[in-house]
C-alpha atoms as a PDB file:
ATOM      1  CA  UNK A   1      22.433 -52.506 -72.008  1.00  0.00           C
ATOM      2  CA  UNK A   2      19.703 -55.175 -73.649  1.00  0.00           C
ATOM      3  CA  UNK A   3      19.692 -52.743 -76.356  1.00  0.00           C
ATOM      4  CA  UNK A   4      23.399 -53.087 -77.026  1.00  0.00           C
ATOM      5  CA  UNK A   5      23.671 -56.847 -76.506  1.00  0.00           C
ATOM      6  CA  UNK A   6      20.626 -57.372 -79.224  1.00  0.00           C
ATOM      7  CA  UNK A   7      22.511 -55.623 -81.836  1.00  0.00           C
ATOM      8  CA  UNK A   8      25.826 -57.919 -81.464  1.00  0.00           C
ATOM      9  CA  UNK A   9      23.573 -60.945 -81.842  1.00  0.00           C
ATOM     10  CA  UNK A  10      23.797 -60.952 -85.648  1.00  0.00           C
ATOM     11  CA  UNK A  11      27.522 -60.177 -86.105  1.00  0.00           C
ATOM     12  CA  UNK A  12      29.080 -63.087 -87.503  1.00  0.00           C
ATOM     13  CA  UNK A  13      32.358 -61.353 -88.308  1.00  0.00           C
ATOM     14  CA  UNK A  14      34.067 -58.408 -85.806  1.00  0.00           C
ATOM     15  CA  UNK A  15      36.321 -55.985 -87.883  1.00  0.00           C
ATOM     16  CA  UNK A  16      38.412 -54.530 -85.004  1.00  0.00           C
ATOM     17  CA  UNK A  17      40.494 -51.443 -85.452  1.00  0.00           C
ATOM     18  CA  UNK A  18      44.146 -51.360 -83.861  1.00  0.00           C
ATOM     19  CA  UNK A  19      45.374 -47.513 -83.309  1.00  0.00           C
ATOM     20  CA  UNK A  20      43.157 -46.317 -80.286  1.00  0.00           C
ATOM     21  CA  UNK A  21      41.364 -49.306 -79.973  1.00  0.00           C
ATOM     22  CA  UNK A  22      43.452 -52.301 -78.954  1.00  0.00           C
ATOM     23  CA  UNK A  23      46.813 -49.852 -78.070  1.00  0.00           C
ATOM     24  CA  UNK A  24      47.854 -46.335 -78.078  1.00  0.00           C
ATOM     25  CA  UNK A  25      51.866 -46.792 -79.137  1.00  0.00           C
ATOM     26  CA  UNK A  26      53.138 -49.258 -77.430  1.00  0.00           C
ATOM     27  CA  UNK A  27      50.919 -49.769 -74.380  1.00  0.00           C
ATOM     28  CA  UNK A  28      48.073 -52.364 -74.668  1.00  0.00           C
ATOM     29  CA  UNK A  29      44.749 -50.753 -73.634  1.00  0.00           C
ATOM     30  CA  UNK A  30      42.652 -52.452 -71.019  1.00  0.00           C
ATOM     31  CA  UNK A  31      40.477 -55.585 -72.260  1.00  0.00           C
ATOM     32  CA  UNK A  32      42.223 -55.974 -75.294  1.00  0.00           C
ATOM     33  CA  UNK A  33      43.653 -59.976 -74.379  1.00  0.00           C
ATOM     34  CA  UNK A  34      40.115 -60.690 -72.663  1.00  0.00           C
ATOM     35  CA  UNK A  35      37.856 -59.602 -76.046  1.00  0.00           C
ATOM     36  CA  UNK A  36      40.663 -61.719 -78.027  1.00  0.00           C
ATOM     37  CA  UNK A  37      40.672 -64.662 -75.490  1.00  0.00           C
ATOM     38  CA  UNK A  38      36.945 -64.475 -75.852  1.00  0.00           C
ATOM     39  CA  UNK A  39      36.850 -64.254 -79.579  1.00  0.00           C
ATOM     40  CA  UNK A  40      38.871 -67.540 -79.796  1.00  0.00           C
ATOM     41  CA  UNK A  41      37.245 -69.479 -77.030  1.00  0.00           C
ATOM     42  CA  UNK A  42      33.823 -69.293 -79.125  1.00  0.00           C
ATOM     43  CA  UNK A  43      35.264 -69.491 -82.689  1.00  0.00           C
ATOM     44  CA  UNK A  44      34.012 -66.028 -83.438  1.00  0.00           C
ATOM     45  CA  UNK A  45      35.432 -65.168 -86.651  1.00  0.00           C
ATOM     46  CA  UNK A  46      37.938 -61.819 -86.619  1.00  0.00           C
ATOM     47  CA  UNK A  47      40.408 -59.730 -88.819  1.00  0.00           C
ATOM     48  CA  UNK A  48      41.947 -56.609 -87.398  1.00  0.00           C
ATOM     49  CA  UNK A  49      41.160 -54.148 -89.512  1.00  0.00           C
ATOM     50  CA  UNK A  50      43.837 -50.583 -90.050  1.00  0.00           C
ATOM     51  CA  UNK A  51      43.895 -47.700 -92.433  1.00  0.00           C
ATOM     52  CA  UNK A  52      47.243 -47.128 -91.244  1.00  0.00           C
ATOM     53  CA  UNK A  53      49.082 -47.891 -94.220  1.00  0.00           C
ATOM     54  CA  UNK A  54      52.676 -47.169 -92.971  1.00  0.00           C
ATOM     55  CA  UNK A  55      52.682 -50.878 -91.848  1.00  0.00           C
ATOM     56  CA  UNK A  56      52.864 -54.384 -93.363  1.00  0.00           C
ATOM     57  CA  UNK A  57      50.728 -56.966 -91.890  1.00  0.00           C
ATOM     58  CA  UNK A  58      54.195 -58.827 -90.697  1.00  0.00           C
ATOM     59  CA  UNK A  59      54.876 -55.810 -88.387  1.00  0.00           C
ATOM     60  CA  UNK A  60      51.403 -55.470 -87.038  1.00  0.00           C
ATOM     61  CA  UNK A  61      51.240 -59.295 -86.163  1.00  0.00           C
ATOM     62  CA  UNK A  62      54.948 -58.984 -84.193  1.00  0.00           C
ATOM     63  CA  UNK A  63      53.547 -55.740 -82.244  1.00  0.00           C
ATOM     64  CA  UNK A  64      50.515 -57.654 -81.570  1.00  0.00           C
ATOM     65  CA  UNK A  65      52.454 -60.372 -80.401  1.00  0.00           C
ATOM     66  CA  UNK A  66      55.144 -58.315 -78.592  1.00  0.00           C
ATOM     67  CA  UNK A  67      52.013 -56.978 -76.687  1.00  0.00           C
ATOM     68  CA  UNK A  68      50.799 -60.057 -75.839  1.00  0.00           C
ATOM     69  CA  UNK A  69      48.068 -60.752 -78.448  1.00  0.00           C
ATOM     70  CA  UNK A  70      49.095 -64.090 -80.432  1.00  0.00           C
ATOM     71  CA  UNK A  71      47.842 -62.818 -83.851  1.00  0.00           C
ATOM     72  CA  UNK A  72      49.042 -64.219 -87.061  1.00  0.00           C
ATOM     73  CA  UNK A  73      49.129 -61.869 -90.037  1.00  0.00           C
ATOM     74  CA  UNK A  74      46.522 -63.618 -91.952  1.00  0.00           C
ATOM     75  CA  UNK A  75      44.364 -61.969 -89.602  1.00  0.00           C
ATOM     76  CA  UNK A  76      45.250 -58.478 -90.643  1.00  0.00           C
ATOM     77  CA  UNK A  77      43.840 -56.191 -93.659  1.00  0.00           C
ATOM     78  CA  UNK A  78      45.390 -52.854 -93.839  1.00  0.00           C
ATOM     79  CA  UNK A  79      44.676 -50.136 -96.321  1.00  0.00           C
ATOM     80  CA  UNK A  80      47.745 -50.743 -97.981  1.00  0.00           C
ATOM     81  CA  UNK A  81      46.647 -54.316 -98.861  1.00  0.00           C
ATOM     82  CA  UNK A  82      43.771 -53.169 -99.856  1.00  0.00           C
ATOM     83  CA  UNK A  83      45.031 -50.455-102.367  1.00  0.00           C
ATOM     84  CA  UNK A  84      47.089 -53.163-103.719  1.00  0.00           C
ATOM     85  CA  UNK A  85      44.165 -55.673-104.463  1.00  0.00           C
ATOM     86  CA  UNK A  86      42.481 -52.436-105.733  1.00  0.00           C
ATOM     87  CA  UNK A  87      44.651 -51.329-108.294  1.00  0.00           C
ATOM     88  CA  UNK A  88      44.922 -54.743-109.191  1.00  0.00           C
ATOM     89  CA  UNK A  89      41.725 -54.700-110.601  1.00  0.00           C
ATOM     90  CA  UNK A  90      41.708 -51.287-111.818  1.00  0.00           C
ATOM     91  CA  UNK A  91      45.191 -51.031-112.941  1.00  0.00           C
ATOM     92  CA  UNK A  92      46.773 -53.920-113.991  1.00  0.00           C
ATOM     93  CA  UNK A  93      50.138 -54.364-114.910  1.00  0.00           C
ATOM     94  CA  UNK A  94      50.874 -50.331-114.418  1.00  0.00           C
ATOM     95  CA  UNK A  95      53.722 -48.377-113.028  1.00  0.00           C
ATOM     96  CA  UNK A  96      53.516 -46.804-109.506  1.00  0.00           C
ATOM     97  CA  UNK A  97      54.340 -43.432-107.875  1.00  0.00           C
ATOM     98  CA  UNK A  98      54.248 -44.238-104.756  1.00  0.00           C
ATOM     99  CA  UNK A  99      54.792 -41.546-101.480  1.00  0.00           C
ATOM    100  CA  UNK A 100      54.453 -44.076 -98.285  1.00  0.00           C
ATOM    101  CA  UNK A 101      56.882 -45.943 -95.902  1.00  0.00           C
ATOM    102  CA  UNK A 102      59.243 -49.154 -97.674  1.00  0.00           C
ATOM    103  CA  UNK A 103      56.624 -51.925 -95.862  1.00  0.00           C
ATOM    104  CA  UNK A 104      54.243 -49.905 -98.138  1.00  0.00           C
ATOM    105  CA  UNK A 105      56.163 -49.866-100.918  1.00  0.00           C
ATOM    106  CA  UNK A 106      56.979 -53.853-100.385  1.00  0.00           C
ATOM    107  CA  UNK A 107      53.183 -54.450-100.521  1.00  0.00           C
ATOM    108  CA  UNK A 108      53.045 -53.410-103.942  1.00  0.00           C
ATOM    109  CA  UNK A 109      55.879 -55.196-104.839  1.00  0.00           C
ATOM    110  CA  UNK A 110      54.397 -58.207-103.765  1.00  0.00           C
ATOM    111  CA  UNK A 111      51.266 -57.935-105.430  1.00  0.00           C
ATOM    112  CA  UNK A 112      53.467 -57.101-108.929  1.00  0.00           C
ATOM    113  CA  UNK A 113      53.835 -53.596-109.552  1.00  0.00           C
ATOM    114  CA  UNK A 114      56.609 -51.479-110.890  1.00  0.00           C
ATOM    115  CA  UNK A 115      57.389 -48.564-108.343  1.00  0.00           C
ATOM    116  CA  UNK A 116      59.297 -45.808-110.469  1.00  0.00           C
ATOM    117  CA  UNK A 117      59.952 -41.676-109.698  1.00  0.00           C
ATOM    118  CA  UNK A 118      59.936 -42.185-114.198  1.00  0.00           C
ATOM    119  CA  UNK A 119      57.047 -41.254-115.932  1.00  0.00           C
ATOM    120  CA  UNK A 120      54.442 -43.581-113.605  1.00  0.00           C
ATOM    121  CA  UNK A 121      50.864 -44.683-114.434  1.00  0.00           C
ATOM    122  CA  UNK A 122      49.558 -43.788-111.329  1.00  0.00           C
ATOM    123  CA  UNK A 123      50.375 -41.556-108.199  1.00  0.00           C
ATOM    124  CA  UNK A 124      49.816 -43.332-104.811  1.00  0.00           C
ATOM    125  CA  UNK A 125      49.441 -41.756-101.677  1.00  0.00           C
ATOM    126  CA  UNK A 126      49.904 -43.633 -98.351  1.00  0.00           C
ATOM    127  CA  UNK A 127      50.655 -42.345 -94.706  1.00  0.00           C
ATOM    128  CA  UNK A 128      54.383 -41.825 -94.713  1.00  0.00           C
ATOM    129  CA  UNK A 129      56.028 -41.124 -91.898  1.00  0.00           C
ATOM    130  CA  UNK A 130      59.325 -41.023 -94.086  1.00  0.00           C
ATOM    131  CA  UNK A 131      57.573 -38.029 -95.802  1.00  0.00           C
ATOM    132  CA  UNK A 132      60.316 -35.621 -97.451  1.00  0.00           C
ATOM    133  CA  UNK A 133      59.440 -32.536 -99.061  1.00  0.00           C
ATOM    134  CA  UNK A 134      61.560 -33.920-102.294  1.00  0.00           C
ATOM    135  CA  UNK A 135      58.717 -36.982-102.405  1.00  0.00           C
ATOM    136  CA  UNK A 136      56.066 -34.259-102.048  1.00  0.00           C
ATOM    137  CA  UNK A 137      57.168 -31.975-104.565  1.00  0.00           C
ATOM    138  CA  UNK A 138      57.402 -35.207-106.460  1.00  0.00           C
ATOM    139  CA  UNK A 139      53.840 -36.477-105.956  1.00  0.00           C
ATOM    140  CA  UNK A 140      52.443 -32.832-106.515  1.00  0.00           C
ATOM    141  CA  UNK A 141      53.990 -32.992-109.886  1.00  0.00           C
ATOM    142  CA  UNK A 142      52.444 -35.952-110.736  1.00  0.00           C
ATOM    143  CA  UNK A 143      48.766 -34.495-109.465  1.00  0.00           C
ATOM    144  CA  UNK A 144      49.375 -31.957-111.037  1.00  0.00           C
ATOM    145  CA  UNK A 145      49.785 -33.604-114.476  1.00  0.00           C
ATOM    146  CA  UNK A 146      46.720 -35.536-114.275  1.00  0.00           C
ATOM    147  CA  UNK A 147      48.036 -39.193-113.152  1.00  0.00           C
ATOM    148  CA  UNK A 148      45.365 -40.797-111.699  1.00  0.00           C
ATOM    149  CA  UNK A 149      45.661 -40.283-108.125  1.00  0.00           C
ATOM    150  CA  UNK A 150      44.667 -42.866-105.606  1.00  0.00           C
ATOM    151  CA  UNK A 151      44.607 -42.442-101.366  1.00  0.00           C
ATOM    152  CA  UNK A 152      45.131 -45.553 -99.415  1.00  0.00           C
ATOM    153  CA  UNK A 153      43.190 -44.183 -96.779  1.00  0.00           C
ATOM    154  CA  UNK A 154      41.457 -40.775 -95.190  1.00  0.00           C
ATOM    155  CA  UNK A 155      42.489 -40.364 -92.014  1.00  0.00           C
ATOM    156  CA  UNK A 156      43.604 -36.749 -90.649  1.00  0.00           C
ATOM    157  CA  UNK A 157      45.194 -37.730 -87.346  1.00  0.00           C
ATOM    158  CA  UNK A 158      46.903 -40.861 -85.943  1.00  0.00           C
ATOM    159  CA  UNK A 159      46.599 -41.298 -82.192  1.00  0.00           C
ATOM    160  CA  UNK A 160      49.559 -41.808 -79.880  1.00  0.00           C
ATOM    161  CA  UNK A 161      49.945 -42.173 -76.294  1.00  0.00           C
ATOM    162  CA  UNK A 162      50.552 -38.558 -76.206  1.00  0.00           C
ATOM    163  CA  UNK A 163      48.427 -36.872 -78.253  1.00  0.00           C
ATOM    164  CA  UNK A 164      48.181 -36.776 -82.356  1.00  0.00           C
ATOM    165  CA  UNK A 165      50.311 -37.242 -85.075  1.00  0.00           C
ATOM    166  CA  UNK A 166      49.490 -36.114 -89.073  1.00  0.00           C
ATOM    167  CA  UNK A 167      48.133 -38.690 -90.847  1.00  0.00           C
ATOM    168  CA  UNK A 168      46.962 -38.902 -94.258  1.00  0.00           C
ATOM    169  CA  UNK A 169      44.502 -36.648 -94.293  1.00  0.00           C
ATOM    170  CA  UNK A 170      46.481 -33.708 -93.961  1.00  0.00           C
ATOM    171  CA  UNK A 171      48.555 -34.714 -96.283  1.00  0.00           C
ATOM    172  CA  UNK A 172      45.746 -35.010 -98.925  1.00  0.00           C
ATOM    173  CA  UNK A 173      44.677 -30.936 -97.884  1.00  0.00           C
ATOM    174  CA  UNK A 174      48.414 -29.974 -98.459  1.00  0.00           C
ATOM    175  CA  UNK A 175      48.465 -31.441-102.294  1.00  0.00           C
ATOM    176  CA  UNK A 176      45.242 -30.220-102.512  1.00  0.00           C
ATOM    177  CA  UNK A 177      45.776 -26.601-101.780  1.00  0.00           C
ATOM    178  CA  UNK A 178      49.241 -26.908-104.125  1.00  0.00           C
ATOM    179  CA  UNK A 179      47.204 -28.836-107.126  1.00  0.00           C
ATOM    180  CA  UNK A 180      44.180 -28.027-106.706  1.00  0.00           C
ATOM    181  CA  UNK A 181      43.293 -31.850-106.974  1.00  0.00           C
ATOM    182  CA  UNK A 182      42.068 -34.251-104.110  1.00  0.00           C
ATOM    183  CA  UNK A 183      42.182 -38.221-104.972  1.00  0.00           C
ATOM    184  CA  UNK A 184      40.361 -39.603-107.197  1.00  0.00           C
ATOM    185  CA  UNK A 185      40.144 -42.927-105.692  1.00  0.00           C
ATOM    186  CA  UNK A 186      40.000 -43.281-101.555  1.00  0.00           C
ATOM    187  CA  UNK A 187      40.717 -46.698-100.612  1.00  0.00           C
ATOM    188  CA  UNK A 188      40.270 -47.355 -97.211  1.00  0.00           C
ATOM    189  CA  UNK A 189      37.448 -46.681 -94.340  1.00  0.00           C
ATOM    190  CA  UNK A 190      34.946 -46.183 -95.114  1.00  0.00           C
ATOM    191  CA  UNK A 191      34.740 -46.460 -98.869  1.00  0.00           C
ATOM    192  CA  UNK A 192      33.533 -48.700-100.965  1.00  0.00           C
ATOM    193  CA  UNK A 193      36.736 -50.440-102.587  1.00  0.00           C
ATOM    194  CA  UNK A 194      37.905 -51.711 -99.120  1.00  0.00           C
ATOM    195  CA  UNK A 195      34.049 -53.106 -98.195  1.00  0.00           C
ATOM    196  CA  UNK A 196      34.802 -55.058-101.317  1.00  0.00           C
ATOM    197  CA  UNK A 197      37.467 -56.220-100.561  1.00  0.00           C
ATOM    198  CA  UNK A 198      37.020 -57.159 -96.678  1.00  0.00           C
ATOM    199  CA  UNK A 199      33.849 -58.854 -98.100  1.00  0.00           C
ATOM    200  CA  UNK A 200      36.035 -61.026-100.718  1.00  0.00           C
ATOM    201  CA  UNK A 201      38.517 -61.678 -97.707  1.00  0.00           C
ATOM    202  CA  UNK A 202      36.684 -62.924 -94.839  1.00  0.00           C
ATOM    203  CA  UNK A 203      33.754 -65.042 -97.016  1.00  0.00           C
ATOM    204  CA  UNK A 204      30.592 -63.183 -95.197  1.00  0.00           C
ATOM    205  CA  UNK A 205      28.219 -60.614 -96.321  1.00  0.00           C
ATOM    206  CA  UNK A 206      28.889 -57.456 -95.629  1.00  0.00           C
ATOM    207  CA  UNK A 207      25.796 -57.194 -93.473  1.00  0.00           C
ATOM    208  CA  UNK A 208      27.222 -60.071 -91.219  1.00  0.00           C
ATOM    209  CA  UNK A 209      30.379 -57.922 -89.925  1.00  0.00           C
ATOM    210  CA  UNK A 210      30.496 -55.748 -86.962  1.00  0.00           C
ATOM    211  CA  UNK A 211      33.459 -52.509 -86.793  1.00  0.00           C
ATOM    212  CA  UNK A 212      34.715 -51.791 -83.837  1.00  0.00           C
ATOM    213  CA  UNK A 213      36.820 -48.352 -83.818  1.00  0.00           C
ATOM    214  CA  UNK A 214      37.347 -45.130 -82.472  1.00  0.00           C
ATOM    215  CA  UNK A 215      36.720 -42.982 -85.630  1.00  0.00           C
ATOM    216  CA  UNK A 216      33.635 -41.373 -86.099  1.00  0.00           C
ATOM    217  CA  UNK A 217      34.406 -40.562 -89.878  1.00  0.00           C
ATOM    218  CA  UNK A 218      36.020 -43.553 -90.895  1.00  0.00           C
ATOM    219  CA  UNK A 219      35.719 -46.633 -88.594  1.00  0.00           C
ATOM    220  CA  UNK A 220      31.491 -45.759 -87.523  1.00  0.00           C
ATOM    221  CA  UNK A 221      31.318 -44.449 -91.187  1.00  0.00           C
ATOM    222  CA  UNK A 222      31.295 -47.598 -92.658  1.00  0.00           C
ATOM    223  CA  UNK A 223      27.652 -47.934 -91.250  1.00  0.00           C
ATOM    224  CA  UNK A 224      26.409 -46.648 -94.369  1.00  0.00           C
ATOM    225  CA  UNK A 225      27.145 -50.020 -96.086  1.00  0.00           C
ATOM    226  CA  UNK A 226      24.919 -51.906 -93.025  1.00  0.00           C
ATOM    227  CA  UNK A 227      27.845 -52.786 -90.953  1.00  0.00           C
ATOM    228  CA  UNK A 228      27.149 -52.628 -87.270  1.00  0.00           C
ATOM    229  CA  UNK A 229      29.576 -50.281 -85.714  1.00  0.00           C
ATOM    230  CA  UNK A 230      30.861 -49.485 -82.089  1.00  0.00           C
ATOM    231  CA  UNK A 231      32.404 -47.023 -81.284  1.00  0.00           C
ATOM    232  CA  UNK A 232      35.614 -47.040 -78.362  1.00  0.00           C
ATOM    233  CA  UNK A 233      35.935 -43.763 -76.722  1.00  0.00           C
ATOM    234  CA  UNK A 234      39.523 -44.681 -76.148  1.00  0.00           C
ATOM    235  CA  UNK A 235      41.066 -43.062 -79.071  1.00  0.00           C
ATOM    236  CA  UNK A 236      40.713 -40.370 -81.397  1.00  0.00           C
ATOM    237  CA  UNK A 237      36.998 -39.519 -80.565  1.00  0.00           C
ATOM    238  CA  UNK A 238      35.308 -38.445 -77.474  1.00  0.00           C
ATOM    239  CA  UNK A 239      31.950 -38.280 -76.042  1.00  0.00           C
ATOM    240  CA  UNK A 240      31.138 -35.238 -76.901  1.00  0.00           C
ATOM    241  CA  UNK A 241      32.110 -35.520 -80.256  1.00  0.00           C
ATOM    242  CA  UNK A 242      29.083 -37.331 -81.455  1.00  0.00           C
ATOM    243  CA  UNK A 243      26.464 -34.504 -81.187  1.00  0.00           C
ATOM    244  CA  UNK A 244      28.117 -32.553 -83.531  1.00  0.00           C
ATOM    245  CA  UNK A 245      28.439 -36.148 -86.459  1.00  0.00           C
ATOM    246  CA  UNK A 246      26.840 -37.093 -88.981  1.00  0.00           C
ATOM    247  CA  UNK A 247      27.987 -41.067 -88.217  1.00  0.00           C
ATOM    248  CA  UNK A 248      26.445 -42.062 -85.396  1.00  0.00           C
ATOM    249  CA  UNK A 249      27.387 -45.619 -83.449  1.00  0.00           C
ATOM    250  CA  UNK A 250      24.936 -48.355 -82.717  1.00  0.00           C
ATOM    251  CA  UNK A 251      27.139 -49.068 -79.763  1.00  0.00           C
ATOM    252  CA  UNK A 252      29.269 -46.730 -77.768  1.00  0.00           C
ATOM    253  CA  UNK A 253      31.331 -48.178 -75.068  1.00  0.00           C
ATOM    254  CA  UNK A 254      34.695 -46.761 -72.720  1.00  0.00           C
ATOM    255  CA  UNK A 255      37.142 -49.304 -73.916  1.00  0.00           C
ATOM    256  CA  UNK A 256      37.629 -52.781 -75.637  1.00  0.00           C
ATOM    257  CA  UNK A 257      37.416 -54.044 -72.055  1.00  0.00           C
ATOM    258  CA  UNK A 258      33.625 -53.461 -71.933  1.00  0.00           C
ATOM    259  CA  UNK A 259      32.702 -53.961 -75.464  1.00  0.00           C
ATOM    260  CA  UNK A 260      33.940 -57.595 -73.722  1.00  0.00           C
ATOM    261  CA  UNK A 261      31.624 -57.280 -71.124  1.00  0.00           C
ATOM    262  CA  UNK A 262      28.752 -56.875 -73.557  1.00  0.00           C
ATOM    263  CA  UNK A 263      29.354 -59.950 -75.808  1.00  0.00           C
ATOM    264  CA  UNK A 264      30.161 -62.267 -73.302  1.00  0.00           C
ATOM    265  CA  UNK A 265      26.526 -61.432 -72.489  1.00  0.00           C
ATOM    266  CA  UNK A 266      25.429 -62.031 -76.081  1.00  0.00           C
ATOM    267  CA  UNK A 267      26.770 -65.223 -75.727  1.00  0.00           C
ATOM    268  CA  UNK A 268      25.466 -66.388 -72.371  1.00  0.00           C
ATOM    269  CA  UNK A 269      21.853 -65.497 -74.106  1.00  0.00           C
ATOM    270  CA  UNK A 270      22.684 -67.996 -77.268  1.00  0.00           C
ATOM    271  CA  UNK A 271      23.169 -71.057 -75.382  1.00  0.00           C
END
């Protein structure tokens, strides 16, 4: 356990993932108020951190609160919001395709862009689970005739109480396979343009932060940039998943309720 608690020590930031980490649907996983409670009781700074993109930060700041987290939504990044500050940068002032849910669509509104079906600048892809084959055919189209084409995020699957649900990632295989094209931009975890931008966000270096997820490929991925990453195996991955990865934790715990249990010890040993 010493060998846990010393690598929390230097984490001045925790990025915590939501799907599979704090709740599966609408159940609250074990731990998840006690980590927060503790969190706020020693000023540790926090931003919950989701590539689900199907979501405005509004909505996952009321579920947080419906489950009994009191979370305001300046303390959530999503990949959406990231895409948006993104293309921002990269793409200013152009016209969007955009294939995701209308709180995705609203983000880009709200950060100034055009959304059109009419000759776009760009072709967006975000997890949509108001997907329609018409809005495929659409987005293929687009891919197809060499719009720049931009992911919000990677993931394949999107837990649930009861199993899995497509996510992005399939998605991205199905264009692929019809276009032959896969994005030319990913956004989210782990890539670069959303280190960037969490960086820019919370005001630390990106060393300083700490990710806290149940993705091996995405969530622990972002080790590569020096991030210290734990990995919960109460979503997505299990145990004996991580013989068989390439991104490998520098904490593994059960649940959120004893990655708790580890940094309440980190903080007895500070004062």
């Amino acid at each position: 356990m010493q060998d846990k608690v010393d690598k929390l020590k230097n984490i001045r930031c925790f990025l915590i993932d939501m799907d599979g980490t704090i709740y599966l649907g609408d159940h609250l996983l074990p731990g998840a108020q006690e980590w927060l409670a503790l969190l706020e009781r020693h000023n540790v700074a926090y931003y919950f951190l989701t590539n689900n993109s199907s979501r405005s930060r509004l909505e996952y700041a009321d579920k947080l609160n419906r489950l009994g987290l009191e979370v305001s939504q300046e303390r959530i990044f999503t990949s959406g919001e990231a895409t948006a500050i993104y293309l921002e940068k990269e793409f200013p002032g152009a016209s969007l395709y955009v294939v995701g849910t209308p709180p995705l669509q609203e983000e880009f509104k709200r950060h100034g862009f055009i959304l059109t079906e009419e000759e776009p600048d760009v072709a967006v892809l975000g997890f949509d689970t108001t997907l329609t084959y018409d809005k495929l055919w659409k987005l293929c189209d687009w891919v197809r005739a060499g719009l720049p084409y931009i992911a919000t995020h990677p993931d394949i699957n999107c837990p649930t109480e009861t199993g899995f649900k497509p996510d992005i990632g399939a998605v991205i295989e199905c264009v692929a396979a019809s276009t032959g094209r896969r994005p030319d931009v990913i956004v989210g975890k782990p890539y670069e343009p959303i280190v960037t931008a969490l960086a820019d966000k919370t005001g630390f270096p990106v060393a300083a932060h700490g990710m806290i997820g149940d993705r091996l490929y995405t969530d622990i991925a972002l080790g590569k940039w020096g991030i210290t990453t734990a990995l919960v195996l109460s979503g997505e991955t299990k145990a004996d998943d991580l013989a068989e990865s390439e991104f490998q934790p520098d904490i593994v715990v059960a649940d959120i309720a004893e990655m708790a249990a580890l940094y309440r010890k980190v903080l007895e040993e500070s004062h």
